[in-house]
Protein backbone atom coordinates (compact mmCIF):
# COMPACT_ATOMS: atom_id res chain seq x y z
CA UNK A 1 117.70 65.65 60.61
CA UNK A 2 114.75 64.89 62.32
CA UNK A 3 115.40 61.52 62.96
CA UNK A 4 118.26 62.74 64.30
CA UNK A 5 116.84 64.87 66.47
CA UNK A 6 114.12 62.49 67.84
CA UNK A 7 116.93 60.01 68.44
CA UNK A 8 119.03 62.77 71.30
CA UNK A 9 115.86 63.01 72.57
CA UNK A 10 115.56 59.50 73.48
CA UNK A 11 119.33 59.28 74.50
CA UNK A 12 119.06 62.31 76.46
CA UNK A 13 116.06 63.10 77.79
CA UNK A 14 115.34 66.17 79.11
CA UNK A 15 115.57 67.24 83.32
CA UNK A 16 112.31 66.60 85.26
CA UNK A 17 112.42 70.40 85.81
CA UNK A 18 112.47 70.96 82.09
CA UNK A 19 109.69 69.08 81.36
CA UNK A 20 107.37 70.75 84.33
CA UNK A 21 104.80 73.42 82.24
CA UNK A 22 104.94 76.99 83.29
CA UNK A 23 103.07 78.43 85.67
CA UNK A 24 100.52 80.02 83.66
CA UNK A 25 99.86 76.89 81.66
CA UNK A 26 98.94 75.02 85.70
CA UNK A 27 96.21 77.48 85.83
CA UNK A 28 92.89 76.20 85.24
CA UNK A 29 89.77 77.54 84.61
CA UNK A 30 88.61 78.24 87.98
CA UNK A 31 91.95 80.09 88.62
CA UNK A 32 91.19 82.58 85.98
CA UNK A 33 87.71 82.84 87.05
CA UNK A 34 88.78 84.14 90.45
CA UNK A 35 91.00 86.88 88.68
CA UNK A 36 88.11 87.50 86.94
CA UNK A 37 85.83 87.92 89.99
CA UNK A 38 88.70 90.00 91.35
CA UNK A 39 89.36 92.51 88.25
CA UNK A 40 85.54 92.98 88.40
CA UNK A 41 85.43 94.33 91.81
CA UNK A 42 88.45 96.32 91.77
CA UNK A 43 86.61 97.82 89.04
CA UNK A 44 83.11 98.24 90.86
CA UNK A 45 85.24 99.48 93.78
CA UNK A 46 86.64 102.15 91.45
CA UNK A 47 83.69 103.49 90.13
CA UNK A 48 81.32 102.87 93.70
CA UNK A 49 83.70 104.88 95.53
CA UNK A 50 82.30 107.39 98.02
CA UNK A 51 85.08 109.58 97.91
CA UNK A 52 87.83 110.65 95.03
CA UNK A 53 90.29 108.26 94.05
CA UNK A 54 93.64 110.40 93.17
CA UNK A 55 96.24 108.85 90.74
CA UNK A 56 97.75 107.11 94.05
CA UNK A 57 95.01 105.23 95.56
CA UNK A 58 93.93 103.90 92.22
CA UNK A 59 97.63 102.49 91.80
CA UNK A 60 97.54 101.28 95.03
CA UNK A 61 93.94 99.86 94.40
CA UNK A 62 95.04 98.00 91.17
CA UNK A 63 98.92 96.91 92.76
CA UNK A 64 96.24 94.65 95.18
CA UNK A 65 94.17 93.31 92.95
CA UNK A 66 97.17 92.17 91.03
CA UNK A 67 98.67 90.92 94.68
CA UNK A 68 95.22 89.10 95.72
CA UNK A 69 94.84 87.29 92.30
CA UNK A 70 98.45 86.18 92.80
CA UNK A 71 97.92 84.88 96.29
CA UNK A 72 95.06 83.16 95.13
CA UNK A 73 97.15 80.93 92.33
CA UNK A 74 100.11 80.03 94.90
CA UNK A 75 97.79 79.59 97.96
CA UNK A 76 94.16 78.08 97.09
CA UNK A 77 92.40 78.31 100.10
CA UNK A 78 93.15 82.27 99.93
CA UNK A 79 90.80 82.66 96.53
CA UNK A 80 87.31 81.96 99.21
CA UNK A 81 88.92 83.90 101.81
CA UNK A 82 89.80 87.07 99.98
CA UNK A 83 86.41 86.72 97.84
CA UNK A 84 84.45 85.51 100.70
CA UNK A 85 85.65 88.64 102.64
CA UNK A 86 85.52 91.19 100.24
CA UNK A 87 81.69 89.91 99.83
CA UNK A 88 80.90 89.85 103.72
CA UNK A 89 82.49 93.63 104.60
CA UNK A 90 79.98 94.80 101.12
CA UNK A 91 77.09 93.17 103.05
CA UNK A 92 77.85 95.50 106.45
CA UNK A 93 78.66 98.29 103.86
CA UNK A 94 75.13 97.67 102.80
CA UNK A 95 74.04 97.12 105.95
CA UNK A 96 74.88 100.49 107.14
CA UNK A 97 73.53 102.04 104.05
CA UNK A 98 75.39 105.73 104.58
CA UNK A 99 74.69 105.64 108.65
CA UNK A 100 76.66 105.03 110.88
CA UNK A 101 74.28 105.03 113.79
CA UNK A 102 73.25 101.92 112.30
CA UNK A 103 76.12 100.17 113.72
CA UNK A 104 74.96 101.36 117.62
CA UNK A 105 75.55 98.90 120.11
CA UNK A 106 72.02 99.78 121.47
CA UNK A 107 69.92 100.63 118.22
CA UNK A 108 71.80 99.73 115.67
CA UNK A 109 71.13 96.78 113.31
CA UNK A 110 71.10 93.25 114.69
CA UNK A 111 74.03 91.75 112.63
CA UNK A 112 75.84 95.27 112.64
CA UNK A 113 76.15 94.93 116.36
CA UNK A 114 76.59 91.30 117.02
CA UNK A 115 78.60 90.49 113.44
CA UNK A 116 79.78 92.64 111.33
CA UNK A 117 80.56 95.98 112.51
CA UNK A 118 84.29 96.49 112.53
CA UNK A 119 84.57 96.18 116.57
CA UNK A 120 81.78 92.98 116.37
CA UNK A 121 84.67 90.97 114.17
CA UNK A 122 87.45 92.45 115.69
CA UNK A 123 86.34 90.71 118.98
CA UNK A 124 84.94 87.23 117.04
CA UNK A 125 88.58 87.41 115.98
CA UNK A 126 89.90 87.60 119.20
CA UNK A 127 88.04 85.10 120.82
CA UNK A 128 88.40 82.60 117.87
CA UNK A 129 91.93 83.25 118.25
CA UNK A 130 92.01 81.98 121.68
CA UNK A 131 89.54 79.12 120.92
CA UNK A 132 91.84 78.48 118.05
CA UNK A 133 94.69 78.15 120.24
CA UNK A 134 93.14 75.88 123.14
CA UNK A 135 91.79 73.57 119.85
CA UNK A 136 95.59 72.91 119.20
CA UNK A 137 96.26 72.28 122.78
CA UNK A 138 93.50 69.40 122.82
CA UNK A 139 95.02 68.68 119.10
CA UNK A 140 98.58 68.10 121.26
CA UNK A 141 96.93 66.02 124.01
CA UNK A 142 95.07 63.87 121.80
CA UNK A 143 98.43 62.91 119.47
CA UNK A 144 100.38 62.25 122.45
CA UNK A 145 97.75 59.85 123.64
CA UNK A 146 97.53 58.37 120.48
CA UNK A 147 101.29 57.85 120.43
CA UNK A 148 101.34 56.97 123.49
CA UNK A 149 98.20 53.82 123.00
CA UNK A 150 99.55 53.12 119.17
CA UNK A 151 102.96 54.52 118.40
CA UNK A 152 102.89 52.43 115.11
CA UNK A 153 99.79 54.39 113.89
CA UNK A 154 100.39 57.86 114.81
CA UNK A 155 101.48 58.94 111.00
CA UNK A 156 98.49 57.52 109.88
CA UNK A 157 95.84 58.16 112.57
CA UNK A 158 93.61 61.45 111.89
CA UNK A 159 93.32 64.13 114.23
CA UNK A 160 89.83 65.72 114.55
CA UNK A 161 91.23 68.24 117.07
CA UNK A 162 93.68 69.57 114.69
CA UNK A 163 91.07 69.78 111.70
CA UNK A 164 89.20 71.92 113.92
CA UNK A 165 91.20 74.45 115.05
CA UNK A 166 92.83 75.00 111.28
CA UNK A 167 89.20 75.82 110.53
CA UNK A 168 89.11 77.97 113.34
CA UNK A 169 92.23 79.69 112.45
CA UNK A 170 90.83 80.49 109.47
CA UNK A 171 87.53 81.73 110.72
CA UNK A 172 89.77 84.22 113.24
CA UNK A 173 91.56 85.53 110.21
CA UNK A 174 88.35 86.08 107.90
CA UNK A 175 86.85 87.98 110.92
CA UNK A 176 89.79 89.81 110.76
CA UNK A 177 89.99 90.77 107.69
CA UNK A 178 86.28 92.20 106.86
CA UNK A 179 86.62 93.90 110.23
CA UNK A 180 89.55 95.85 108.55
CA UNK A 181 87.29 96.19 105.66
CA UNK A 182 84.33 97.61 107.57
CA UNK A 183 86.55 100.10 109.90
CA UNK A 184 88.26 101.61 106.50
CA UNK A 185 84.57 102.01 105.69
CA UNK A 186 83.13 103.15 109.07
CA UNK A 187 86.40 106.00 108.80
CA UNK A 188 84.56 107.68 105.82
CA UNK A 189 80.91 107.60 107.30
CA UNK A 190 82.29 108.97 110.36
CA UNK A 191 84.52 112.05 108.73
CA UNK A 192 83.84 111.62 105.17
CA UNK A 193 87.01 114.13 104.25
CA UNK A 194 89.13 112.20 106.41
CA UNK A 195 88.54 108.55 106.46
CA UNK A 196 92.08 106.21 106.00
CA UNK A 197 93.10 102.55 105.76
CA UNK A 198 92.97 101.20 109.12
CA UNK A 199 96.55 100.68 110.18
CA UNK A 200 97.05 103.97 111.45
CA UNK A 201 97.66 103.19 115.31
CA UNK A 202 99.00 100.24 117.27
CA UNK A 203 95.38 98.59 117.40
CA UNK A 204 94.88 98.49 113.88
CA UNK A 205 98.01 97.67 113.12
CA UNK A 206 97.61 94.83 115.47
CA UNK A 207 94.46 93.30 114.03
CA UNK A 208 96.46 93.31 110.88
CA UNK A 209 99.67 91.74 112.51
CA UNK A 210 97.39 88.87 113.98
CA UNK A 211 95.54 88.13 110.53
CA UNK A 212 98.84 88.45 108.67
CA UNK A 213 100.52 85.56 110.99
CA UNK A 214 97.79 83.56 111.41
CA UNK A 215 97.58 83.43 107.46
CA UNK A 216 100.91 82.88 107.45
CA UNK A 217 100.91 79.84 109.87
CA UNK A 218 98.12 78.18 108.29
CA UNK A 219 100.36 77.70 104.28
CA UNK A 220 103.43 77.07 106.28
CA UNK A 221 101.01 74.26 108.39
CA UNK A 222 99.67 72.64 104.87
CA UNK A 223 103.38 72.68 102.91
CA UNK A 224 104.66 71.21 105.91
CA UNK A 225 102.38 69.27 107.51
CA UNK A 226 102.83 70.64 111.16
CA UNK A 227 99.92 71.16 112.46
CA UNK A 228 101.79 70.17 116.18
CA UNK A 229 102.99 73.73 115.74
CA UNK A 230 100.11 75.80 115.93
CA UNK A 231 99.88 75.47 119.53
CA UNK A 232 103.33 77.69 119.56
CA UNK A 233 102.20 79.99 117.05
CA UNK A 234 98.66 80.92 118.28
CA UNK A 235 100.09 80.73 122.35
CA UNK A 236 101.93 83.99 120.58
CA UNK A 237 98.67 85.19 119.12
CA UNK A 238 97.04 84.99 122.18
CA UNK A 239 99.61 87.66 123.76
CA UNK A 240 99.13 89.53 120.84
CA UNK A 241 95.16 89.07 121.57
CA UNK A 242 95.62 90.30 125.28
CA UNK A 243 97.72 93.34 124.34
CA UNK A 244 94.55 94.56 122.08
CA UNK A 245 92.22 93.60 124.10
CA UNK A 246 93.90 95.89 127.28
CA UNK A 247 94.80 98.47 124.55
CA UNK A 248 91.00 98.85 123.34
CA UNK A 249 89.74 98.89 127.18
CA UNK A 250 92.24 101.28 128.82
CA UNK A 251 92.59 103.61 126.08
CA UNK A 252 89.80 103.57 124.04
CA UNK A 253 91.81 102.41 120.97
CA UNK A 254 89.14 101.41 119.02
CA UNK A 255 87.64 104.85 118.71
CA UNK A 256 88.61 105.79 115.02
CA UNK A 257 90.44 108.82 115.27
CA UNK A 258 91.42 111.42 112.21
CA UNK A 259 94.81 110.83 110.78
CA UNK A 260 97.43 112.94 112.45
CA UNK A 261 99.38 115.04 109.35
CA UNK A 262 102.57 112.91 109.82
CA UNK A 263 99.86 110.16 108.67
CA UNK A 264 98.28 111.79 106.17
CA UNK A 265 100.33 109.65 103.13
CA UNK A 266 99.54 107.59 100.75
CA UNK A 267 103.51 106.26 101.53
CA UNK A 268 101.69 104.61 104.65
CA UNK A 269 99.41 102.32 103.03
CA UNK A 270 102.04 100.59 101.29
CA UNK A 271 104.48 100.94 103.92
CA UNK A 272 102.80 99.76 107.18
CA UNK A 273 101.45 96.33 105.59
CA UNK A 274 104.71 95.24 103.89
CA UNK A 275 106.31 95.99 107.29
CA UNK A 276 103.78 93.29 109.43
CA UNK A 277 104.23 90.75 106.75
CA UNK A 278 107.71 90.75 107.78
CA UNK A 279 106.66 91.02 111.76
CA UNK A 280 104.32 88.12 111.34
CA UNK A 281 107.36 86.10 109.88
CA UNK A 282 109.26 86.76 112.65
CA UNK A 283 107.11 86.14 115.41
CA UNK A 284 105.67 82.81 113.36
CA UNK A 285 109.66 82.00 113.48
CA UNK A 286 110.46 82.66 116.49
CA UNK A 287 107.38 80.07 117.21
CA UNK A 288 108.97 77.97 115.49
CA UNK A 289 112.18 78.30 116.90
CA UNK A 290 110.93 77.67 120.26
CA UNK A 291 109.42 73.90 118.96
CA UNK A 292 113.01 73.33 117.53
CA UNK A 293 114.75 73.80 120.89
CA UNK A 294 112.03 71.52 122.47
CA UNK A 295 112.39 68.98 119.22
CA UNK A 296 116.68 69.02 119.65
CA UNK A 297 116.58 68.27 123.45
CA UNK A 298 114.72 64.40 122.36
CA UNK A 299 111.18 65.13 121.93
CA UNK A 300 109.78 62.69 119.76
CA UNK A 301 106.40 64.08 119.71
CA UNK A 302 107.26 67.14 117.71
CA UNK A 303 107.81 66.95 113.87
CA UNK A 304 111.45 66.35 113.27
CA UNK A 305 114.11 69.25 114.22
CA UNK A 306 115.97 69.98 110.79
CA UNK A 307 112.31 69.84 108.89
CA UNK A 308 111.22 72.28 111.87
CA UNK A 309 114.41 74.61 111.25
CA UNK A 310 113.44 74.12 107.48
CA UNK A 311 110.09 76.20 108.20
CA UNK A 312 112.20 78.39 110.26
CA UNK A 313 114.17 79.40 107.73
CA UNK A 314 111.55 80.30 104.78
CA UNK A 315 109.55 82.09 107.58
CA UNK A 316 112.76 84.37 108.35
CA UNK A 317 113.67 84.68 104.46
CA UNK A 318 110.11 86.07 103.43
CA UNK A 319 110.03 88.28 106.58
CA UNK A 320 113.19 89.15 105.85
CA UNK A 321 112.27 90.46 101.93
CA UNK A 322 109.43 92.35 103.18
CA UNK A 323 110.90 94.17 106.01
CA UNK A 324 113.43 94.94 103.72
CA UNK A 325 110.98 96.48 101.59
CA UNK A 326 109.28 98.10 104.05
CA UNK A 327 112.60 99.73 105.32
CA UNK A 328 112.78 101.04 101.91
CA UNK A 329 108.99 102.31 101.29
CA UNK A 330 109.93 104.28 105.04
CA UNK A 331 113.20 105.89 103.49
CA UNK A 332 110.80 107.52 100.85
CA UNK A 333 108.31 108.15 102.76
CA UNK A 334 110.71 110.11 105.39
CA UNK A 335 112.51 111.99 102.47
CA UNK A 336 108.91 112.95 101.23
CA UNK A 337 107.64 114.03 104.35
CA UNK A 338 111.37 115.22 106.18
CA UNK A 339 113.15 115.82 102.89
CA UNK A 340 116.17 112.98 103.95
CA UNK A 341 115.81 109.44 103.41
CA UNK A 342 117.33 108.92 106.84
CA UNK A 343 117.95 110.65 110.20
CA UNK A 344 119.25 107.61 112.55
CA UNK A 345 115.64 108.58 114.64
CA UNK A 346 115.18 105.69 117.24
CA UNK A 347 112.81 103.90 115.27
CA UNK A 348 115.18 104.38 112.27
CA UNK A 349 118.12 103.15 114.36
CA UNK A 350 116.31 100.20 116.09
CA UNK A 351 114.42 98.86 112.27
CA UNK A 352 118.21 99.12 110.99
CA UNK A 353 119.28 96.57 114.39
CA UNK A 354 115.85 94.02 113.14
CA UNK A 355 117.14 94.09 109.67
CA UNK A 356 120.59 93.50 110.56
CA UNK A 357 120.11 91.07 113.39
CA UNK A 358 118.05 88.59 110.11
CA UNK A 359 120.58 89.76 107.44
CA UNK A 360 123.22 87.93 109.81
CA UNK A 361 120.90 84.91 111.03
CA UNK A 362 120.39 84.58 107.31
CA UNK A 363 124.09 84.56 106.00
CA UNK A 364 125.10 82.31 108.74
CA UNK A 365 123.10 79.93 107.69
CA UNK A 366 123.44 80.13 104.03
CA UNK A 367 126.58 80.76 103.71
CA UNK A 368 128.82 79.53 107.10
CA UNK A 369 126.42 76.70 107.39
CA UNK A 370 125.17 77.16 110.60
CA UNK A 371 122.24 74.61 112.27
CA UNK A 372 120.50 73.75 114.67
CA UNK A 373 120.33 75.44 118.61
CA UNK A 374 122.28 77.99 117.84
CA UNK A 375 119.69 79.45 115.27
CA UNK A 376 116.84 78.18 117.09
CA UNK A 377 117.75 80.73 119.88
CA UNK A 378 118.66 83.36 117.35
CA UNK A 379 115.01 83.23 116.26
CA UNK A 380 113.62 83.24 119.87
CA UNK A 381 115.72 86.13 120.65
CA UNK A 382 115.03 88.27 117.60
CA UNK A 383 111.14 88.58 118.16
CA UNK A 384 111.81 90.30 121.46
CA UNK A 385 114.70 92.50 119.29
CA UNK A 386 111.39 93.45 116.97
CA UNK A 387 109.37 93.75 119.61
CA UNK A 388 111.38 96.24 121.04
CA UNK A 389 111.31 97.97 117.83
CA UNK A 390 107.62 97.83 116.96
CA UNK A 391 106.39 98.59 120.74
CA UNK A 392 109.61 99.23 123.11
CA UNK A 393 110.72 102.44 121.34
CA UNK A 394 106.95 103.85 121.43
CA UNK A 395 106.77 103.55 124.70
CA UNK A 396 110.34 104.31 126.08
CA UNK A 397 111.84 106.41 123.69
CA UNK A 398 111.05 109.93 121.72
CA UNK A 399 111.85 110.95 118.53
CA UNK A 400 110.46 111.58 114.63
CA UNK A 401 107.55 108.43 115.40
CA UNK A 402 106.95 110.17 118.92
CA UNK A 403 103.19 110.08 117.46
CA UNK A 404 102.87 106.41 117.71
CA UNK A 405 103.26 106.48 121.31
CA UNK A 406 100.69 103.87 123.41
């Protein structure tokens, strides 16, 4: 019998995706060090606490650490950055040692002011951000003279230009991130019965938005191999960059303010960051789209228009789940706060329009087999559909959100 057995084998052997191990059995020893690393500070974070973790936060505490560990297996690069950060907002934590006047722009501490203070990395990301963006330009330049000298060795030729701005897109998101880090901290020094997770008003949220997509754009740039793209996706950034910058001057946005009640839910710190995943997908698609029109009408420069519409697509499918969970999270969190899960309130109404307006992009291509301009335009067009929707109804229209106005 097992003779037998061994001899199907041979005959037929088994699919390529049979044979591939599981994904637990890929991980290797470094992998399950980082979880490690990970568990360990969840659990320091749990116990170091300044203020009382109810059952909520500690769920919410754990869901991420679970999240972060998993984002470290599927995307490597993310296990330094989330460490690495993590690490870096402890040292300003440290740093400010319980004052916050130690942050002062005047008499503060030297790397508080210049570093690592929430508002010092806020603007290092900002400016990176823009550096990043001109580092793709000269990226751009410098392949289309190469193609231009040698077309024969433009696969194979290496781009220093490009190299360095993927760095510096990284470096914008890491500052970023432990600026985030720091301001949830800075909340509690500053009204230590009211601090909050910073994404309670359009500049926080914004920071996030821009760290979100720039993450975002920098797997879809290694699966893909597009780094011609970033110029698109960080010309977008630097909008987004311009808006904060103006929003922080004008109105003093980067004051942290106490949470208004409306805000005062733990629904929102599960709610607001699954919703800018889904942003940051659109607005890297619509990016996207915008290199696929340029691609279809001949350019040769650009990466190749289906494999460009192939990015496209996974960009709008994973934005797509997590505004759809998002959408969700905010039907709870209006039935807990309003007692009904929906009240067609402008923001309500225009969300519904952004989820529809992907749900069809999304079926025509799947299922009617749509391609090409058509959906590269559908893409372009949809970010100023959810820009409406995150910004346009704050400014121009009242309702339930009223208190997000700008």
């Amino acid at each position: 019998m097992t003779e037998h057995t061994n001899n199907l084998d041979t005959v037929l052997p088994q699919h390529e995706l049979l044979q591939d191990k599981s994904f637990i059995k890929k991980l290797n020893i470094t992998d399950w060090l980082f979880a490690a690393a990970l568990i360990t500070i969840a659990v320091l974070v749990h116990i170091k606490m300044p203020h009382h973790m109810d059952i909520y936060e500690t769920v919410i505490l754990w869901i991420s650490a679970i999240i972060a560990i998993g984002l470290g297996w599927f995307f490597k690069p993310m296990r330094w950055f989330i460490v690495g950060g993590v690490a870096v907002a402890y040292m300003a934590v440290g740093l400010y040692d319980g004052n916050i006047a130690n942050g002062n722009e005047n008499t503060g501490k030297f790397l508080l002011k210049y570093l690592l203070s929430s508002q010092s990395a806020i603007m290092w990301q900002a400016a990176l951000t823009v550096l990043t963006t001109i580092t793709y330009a000269l990226g751009m330049f410098s392949a289309w003279r190469n193609e231009k000298k040698q077309p024969e060795n433009t696969l194979s030729s290496k781009n220093t230009f490009f190299s360095i701005a993927s760095d510096l897109a990284w470096a914008a998101a890491f500052a970023g991130f432990v600026g985030l880090l720091v301001r949830w901290h800075e909340s509690y020094l500053l009204r230590p019965d009211a601090g909050h997770i910073p994404v309670s008003n359009l500049y926080e949220v914004f920071i996030l938005f821009m760290m979100i997509t720039g993450l975002m754009y920098l797997y879809y740039e290694r699966k893909f191999s597009m780094h011609k793209l970033g110029v698109f996706v960080y010309s977008l950034m630097c909008v987004l960059v311009a808006f904060t910058l103006w929003y922080s001057i004008e109105r003093g946005a980067h004051e942290i303010q106490p949470l208004i009640p409306a805000l005062q839910s733990w629904w929102m710190k599960i709610h607001v960051p699954a919703n800018f995943i889904g942003y940051g997908a659109f607005c890297m698609a619509a990016a996207f789209g915008v290199a696929e029109l340029l691609a279809l009408r001949g350019s040769k420069f650009l990466p190749d228009a289906a494999q460009i519409e192939e990015a496209m697509y996974k960009a709008i499918a994973v934005g797509f789940l997590f505004f759809t969970i998002a959408t969700i999270l905010g039907a709870l969190w209006a039935a807990d706060a309003w007692g009904r899960y929906w009240s067609w309130d402008p923001k309500e109404t225009w969300a519904f329009i952004v989820w529809l307006n992907y749900a069809i992009w999304l079926h025509m291509r799947l299922v009617a087999g749509w391609r090409g301009k058509v959906l590269a335009w559908w893409a372009v067009i949809g970010l100023f559909i959810t820009a409406f929707a995150f910004i346009g109804v704050n400014m121009f229209l009242s309702g339930l959100h009223s208190y997000g106005s700008l």
